[in-house]
C-alpha atoms as a PDB file:
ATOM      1  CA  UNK A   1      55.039 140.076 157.493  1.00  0.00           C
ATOM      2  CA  UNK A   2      55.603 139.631 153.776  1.00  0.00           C
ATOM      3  CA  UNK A   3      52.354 140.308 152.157  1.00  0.00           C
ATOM      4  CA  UNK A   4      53.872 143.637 150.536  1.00  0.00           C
ATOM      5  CA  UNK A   5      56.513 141.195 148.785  1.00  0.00           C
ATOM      6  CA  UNK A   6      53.563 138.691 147.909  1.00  0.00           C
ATOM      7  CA  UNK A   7      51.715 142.087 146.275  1.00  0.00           C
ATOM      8  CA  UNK A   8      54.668 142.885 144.680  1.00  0.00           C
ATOM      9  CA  UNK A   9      55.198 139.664 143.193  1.00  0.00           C
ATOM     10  CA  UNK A  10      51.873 139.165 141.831  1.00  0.00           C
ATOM     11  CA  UNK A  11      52.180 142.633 140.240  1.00  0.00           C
ATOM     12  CA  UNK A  12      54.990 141.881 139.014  1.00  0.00           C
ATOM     13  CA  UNK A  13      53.846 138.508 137.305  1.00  0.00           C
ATOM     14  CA  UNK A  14      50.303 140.564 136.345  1.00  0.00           C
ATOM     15  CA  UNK A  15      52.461 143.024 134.577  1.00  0.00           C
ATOM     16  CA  UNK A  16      54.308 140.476 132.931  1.00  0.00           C
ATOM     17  CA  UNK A  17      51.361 138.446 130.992  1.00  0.00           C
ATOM     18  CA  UNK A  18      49.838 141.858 130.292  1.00  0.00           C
ATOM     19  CA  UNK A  19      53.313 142.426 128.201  1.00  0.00           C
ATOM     20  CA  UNK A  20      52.983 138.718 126.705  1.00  0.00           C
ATOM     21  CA  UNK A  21      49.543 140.009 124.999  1.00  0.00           C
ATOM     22  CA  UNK A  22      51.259 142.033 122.665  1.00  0.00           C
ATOM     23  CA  UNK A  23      53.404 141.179 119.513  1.00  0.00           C
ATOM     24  CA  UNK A  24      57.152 140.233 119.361  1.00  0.00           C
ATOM     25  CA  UNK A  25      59.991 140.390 117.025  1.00  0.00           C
ATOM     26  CA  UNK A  26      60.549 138.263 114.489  1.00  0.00           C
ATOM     27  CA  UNK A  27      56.604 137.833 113.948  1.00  0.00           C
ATOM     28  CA  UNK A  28      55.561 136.301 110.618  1.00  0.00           C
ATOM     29  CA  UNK A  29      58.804 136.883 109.696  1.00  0.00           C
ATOM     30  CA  UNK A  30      59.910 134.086 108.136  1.00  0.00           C
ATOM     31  CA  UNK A  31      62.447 132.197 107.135  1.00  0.00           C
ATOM     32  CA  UNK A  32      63.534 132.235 111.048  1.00  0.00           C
ATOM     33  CA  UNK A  33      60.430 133.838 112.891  1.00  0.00           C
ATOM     34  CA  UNK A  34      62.765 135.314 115.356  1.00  0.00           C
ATOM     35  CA  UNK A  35      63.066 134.275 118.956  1.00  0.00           C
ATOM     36  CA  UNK A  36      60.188 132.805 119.440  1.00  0.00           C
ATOM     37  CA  UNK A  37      60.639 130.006 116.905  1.00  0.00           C
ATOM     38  CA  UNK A  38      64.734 129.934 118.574  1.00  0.00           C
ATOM     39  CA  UNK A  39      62.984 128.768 121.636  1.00  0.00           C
ATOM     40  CA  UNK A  40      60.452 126.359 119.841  1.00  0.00           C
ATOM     41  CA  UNK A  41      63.391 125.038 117.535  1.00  0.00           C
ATOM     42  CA  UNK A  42      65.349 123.798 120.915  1.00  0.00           C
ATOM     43  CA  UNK A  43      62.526 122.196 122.038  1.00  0.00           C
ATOM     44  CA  UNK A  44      61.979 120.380 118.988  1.00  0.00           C
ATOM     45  CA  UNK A  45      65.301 119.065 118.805  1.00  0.00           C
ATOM     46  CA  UNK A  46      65.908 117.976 122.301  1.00  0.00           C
ATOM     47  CA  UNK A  47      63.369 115.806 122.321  1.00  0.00           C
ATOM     48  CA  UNK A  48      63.881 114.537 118.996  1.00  0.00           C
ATOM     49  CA  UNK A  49      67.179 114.039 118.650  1.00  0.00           C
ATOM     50  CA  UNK A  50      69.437 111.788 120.588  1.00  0.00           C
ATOM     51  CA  UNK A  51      71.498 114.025 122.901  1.00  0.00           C
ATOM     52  CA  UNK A  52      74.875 113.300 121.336  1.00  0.00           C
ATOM     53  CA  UNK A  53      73.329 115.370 118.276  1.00  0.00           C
ATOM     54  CA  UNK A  54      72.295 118.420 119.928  1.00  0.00           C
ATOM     55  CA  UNK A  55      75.383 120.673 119.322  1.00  0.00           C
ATOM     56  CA  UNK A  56      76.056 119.189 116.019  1.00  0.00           C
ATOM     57  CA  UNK A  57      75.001 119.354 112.532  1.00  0.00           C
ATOM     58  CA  UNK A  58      73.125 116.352 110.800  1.00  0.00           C
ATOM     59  CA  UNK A  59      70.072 115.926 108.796  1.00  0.00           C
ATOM     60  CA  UNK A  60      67.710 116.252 111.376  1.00  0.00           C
ATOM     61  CA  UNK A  61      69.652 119.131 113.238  1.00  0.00           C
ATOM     62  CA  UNK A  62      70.811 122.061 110.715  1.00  0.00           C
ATOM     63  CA  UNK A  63      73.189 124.722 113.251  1.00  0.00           C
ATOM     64  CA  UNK A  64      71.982 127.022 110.774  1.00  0.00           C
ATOM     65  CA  UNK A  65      68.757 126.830 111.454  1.00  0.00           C
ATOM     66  CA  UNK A  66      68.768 128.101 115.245  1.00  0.00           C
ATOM     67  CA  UNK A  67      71.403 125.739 116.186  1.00  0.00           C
ATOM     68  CA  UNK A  68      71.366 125.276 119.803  1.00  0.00           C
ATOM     69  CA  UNK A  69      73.955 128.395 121.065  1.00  0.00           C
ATOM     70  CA  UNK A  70      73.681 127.897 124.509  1.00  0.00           C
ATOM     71  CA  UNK A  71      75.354 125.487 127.136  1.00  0.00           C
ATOM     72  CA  UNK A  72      73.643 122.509 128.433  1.00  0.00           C
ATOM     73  CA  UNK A  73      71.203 123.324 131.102  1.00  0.00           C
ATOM     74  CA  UNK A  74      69.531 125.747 128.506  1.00  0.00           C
ATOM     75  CA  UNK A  75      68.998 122.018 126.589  1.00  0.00           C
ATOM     76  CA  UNK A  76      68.145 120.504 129.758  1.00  0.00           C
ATOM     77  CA  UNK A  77      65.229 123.284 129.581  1.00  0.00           C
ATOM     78  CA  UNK A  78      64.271 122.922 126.806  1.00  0.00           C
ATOM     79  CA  UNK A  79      64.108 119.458 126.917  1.00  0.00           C
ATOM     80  CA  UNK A  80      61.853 119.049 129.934  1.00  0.00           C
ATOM     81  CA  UNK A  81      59.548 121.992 128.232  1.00  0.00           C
ATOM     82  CA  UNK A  82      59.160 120.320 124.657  1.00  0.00           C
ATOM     83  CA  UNK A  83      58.282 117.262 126.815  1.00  0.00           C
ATOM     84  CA  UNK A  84      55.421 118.844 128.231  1.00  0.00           C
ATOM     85  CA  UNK A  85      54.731 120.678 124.708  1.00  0.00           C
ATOM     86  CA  UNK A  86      54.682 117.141 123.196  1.00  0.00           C
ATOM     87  CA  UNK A  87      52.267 116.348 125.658  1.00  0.00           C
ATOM     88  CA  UNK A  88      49.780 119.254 125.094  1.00  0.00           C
ATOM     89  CA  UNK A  89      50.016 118.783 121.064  1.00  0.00           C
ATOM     90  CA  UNK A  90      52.711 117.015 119.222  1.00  0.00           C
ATOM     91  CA  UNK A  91      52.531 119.395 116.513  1.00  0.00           C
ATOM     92  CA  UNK A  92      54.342 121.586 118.265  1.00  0.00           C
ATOM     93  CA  UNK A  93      57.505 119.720 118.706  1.00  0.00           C
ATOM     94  CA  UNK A  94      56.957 117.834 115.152  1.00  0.00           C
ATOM     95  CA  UNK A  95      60.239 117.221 113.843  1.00  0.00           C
ATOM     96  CA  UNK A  96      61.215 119.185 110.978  1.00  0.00           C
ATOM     97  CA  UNK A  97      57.007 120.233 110.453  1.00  0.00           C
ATOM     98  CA  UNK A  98      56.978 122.056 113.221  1.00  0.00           C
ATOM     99  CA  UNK A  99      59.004 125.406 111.751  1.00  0.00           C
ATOM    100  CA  UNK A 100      56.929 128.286 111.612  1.00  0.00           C
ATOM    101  CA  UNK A 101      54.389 127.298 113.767  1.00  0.00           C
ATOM    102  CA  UNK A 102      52.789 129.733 115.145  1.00  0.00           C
ATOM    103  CA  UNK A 103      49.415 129.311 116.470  1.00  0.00           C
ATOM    104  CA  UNK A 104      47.683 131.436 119.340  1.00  0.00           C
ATOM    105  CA  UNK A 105      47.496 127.528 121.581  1.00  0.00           C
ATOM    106  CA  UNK A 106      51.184 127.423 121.454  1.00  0.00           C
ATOM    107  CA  UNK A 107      52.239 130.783 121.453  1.00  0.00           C
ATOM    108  CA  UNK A 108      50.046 131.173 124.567  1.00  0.00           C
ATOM    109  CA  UNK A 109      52.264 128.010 126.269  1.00  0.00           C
ATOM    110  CA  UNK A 110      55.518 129.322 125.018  1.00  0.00           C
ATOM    111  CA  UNK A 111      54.678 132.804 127.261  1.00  0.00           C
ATOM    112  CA  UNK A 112      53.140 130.670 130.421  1.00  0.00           C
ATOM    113  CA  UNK A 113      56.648 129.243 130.030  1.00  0.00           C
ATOM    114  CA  UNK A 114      58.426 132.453 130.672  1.00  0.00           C
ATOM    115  CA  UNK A 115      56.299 133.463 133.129  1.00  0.00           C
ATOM    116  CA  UNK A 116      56.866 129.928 135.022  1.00  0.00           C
ATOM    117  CA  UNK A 117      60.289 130.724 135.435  1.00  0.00           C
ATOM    118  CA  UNK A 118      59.932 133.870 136.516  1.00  0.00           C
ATOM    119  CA  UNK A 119      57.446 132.308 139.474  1.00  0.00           C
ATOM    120  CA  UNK A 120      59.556 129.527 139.862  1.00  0.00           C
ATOM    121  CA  UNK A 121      63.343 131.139 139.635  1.00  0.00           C
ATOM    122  CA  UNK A 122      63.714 135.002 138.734  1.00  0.00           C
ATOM    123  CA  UNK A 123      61.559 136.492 141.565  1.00  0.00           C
ATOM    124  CA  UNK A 124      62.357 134.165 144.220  1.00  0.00           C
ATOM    125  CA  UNK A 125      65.291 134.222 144.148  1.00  0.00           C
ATOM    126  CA  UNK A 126      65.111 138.168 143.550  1.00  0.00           C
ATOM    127  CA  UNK A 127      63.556 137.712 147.262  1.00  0.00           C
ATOM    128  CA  UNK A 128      66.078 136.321 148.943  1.00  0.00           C
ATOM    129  CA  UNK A 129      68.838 138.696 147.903  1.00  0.00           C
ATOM    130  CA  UNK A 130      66.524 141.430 148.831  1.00  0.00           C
ATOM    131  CA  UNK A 131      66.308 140.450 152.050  1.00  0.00           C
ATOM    132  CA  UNK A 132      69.679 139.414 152.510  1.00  0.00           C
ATOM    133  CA  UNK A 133      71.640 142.780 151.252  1.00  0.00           C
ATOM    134  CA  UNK A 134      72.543 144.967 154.079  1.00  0.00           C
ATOM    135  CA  UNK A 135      71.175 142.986 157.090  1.00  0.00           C
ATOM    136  CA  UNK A 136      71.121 146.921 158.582  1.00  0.00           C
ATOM    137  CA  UNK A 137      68.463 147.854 156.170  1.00  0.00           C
ATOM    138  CA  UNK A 138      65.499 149.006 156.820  1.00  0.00           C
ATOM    139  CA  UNK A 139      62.130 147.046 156.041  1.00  0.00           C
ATOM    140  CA  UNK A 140      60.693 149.646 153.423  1.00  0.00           C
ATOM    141  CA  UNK A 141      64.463 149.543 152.022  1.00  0.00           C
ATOM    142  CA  UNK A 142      64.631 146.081 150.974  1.00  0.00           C
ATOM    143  CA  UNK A 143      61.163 146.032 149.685  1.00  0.00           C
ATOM    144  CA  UNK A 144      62.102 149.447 147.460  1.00  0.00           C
ATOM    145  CA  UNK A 145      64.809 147.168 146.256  1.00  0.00           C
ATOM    146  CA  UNK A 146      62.261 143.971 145.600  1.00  0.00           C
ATOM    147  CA  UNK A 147      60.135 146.696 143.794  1.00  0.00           C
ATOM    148  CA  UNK A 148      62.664 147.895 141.602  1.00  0.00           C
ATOM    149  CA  UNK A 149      64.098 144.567 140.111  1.00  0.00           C
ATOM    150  CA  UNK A 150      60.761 142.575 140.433  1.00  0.00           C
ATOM    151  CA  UNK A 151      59.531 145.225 138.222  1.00  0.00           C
ATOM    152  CA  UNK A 152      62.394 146.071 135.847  1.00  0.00           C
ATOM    153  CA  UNK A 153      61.498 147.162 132.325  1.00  0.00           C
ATOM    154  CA  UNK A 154      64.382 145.741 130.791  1.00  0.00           C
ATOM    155  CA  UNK A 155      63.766 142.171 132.104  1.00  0.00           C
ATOM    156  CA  UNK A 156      60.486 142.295 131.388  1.00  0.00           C
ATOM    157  CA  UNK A 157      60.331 143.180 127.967  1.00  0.00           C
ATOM    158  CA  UNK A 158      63.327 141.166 126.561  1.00  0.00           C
ATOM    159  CA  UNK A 159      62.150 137.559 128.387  1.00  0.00           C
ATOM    160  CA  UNK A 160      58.192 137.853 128.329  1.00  0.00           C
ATOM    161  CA  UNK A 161      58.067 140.335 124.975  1.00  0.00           C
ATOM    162  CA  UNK A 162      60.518 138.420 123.459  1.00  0.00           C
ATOM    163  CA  UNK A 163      60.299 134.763 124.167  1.00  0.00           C
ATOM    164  CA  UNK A 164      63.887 134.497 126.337  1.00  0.00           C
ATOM    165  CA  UNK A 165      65.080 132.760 129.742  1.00  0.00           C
ATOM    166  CA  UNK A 166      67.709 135.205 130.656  1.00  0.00           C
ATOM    167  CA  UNK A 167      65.460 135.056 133.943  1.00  0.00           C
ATOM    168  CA  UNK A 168      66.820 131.819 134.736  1.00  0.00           C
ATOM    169  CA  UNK A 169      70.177 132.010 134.870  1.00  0.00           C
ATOM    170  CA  UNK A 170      69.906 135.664 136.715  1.00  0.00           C
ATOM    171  CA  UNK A 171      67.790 134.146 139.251  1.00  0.00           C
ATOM    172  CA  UNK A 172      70.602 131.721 139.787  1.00  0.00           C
ATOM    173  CA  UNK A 173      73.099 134.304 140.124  1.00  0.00           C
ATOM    174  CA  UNK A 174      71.106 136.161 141.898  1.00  0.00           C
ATOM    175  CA  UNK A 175      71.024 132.690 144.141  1.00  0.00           C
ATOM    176  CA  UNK A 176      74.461 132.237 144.156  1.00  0.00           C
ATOM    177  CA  UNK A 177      75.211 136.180 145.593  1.00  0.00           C
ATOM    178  CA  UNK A 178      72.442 135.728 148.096  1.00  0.00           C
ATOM    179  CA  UNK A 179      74.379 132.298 149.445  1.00  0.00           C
ATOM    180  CA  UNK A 180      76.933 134.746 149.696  1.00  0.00           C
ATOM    181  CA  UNK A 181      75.787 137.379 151.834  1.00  0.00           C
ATOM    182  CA  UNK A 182      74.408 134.203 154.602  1.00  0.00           C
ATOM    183  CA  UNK A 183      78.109 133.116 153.803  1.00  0.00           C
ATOM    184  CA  UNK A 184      77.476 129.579 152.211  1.00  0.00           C
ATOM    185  CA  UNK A 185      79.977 130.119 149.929  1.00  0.00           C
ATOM    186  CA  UNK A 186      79.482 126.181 149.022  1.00  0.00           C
ATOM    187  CA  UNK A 187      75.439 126.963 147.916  1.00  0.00           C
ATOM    188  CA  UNK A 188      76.818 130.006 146.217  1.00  0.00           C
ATOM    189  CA  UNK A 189      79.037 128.337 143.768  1.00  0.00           C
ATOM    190  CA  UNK A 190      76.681 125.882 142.857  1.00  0.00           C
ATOM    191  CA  UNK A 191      74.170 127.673 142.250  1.00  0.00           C
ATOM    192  CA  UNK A 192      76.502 130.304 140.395  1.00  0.00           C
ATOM    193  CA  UNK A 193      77.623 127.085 138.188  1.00  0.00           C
ATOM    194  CA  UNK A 194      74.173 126.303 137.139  1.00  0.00           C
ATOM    195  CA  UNK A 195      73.784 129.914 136.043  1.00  0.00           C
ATOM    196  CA  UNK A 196      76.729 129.875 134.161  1.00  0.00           C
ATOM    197  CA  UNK A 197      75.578 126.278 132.346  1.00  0.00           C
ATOM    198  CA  UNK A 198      72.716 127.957 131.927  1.00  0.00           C
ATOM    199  CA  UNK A 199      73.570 131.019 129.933  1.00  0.00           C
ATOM    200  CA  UNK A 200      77.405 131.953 128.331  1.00  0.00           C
ATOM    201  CA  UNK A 201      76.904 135.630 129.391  1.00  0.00           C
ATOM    202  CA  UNK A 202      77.088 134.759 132.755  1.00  0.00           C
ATOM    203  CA  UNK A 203      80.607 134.779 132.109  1.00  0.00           C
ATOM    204  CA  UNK A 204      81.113 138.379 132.858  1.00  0.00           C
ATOM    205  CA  UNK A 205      79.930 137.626 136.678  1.00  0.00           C
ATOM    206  CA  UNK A 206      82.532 134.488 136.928  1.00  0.00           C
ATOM    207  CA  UNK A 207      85.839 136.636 138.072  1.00  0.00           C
ATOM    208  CA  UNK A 208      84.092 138.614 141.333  1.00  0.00           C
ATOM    209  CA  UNK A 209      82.752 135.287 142.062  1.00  0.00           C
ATOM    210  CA  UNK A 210      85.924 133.318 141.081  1.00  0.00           C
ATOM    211  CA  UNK A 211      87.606 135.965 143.240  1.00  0.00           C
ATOM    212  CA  UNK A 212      85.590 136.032 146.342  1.00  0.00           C
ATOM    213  CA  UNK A 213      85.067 131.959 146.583  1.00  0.00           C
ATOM    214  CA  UNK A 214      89.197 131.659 146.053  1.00  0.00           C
ATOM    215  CA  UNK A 215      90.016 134.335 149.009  1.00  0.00           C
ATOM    216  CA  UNK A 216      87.031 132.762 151.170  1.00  0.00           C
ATOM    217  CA  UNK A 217      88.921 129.202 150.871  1.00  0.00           C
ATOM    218  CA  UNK A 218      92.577 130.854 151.349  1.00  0.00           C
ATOM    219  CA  UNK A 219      91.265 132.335 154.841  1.00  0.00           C
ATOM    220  CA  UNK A 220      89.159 129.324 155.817  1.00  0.00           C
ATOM    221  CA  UNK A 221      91.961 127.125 155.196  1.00  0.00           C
ATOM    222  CA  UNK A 222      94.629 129.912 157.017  1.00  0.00           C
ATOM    223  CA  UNK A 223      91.582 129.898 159.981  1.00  0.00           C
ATOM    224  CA  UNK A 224      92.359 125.971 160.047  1.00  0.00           C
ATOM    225  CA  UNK A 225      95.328 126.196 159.989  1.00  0.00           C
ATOM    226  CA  UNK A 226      96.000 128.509 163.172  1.00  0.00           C
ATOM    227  CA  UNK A 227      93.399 125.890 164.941  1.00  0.00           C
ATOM    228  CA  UNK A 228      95.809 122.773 164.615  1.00  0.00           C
ATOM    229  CA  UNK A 229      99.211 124.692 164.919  1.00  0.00           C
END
């Protein structure tokens, strides 16, 4: 029944290490190496440095050397990934060594990191609020939809040809609006929470959200009301 979506996805995931071949911005460009070292740095300092330093400056965590920018559960994440990099080879989570590094081994893990979330978050999730938009849909519409944002340019090249995790936290809102559509509102703004700890810019999806989960409680609790009276 949903072999097209399984095609799909591994298309989709296909397409998305073919992109993580090529080169990226900020390469051998030092002093900050771009993105790709951002996304090293974090690592290297989460697991480092005690948690109570990770949003401040001290001399084992200069801000101005790609100071963690992002709220928590982007630390969290990095965290549990320079764990595992620490693992592999400490070298590349070495404190303070580590800048610049930039071998093939660990630029190779830093993309099979991407591409893990995007298995694990971005097109699941993607999935369910395909299949939950319009319940009149047709089949071949919702898996037109899947296509189109499984397969998005824009996503693609930013998070796997750039070294980013924007795919996390719009798989979680993409989570929370599918909790909305089966109407558990209570899944929905969780999960809309964790994107928004996840990434700032979620922010400009906080008022439909803040405005739909506020007029779903008024008429629940009017609904409960009417019951007791």
């Amino acid at each position: 029944m949903y072999a097209e979506y399984i095609a799909t996805a591994c298309i989709a995931l296909t397409l998305r290490s073919v992109i993580s071949m090529n080169s990226f911005s900020g390469q051998n460009t030092p002093p900050m190496f771009g993105d790709y070292e951002a996304q090293r740095h974090w690592q290297e300092v989460t697991v480092n440095v005690d948690i109570k330093e990770w949003y401040s400056n001290s001399t084992n965590n200069d801000l101005l050397y790609w100071g963690l920018d992002y709220p928590p559960l982007t630390a969290y994440h990095s965290y549990v990934l320079g764990q595992v990099a620490q693992m592999i080879d400490q070298r590349y989570v070495a404190l303070k060594t580590s800048r610049g590094i930039a071998t093939q081994q660990h630029k190779s893990f830093m993309r099979l990191t991407v591409i893990a979330a995007d298995a694990s978050v971005y097109i699941p999730a993607m999935f369910v609020l395909c299949l939950g938009i319009d319940f009149a849909f047709k089949g071949n519409r919702k898996l037109a939809q899947f296509i189109i944002i499984a397969l998005y340019p824009g996503q693609i090249l930013i998070d796997n040809g750039h070294f980013q995790y924007n795919n996390v936290s719009l798989g979680l809102a993409a989570a929370a609006i599918a909790a909305v559509l089966y109407n558990k509102n209570y899944v929905a703004a969780f999960a809309f929470t964790l994107a928004l700890n996840y990434k700032q810019m979620e922010l400009y999806h906080a008022l439909p959200f803040f405005s739909y989960l506020l007029s779903a409680s008024i008429s629940q609790e009017r609904f409960t009301k009417r019951q007791f009276c």
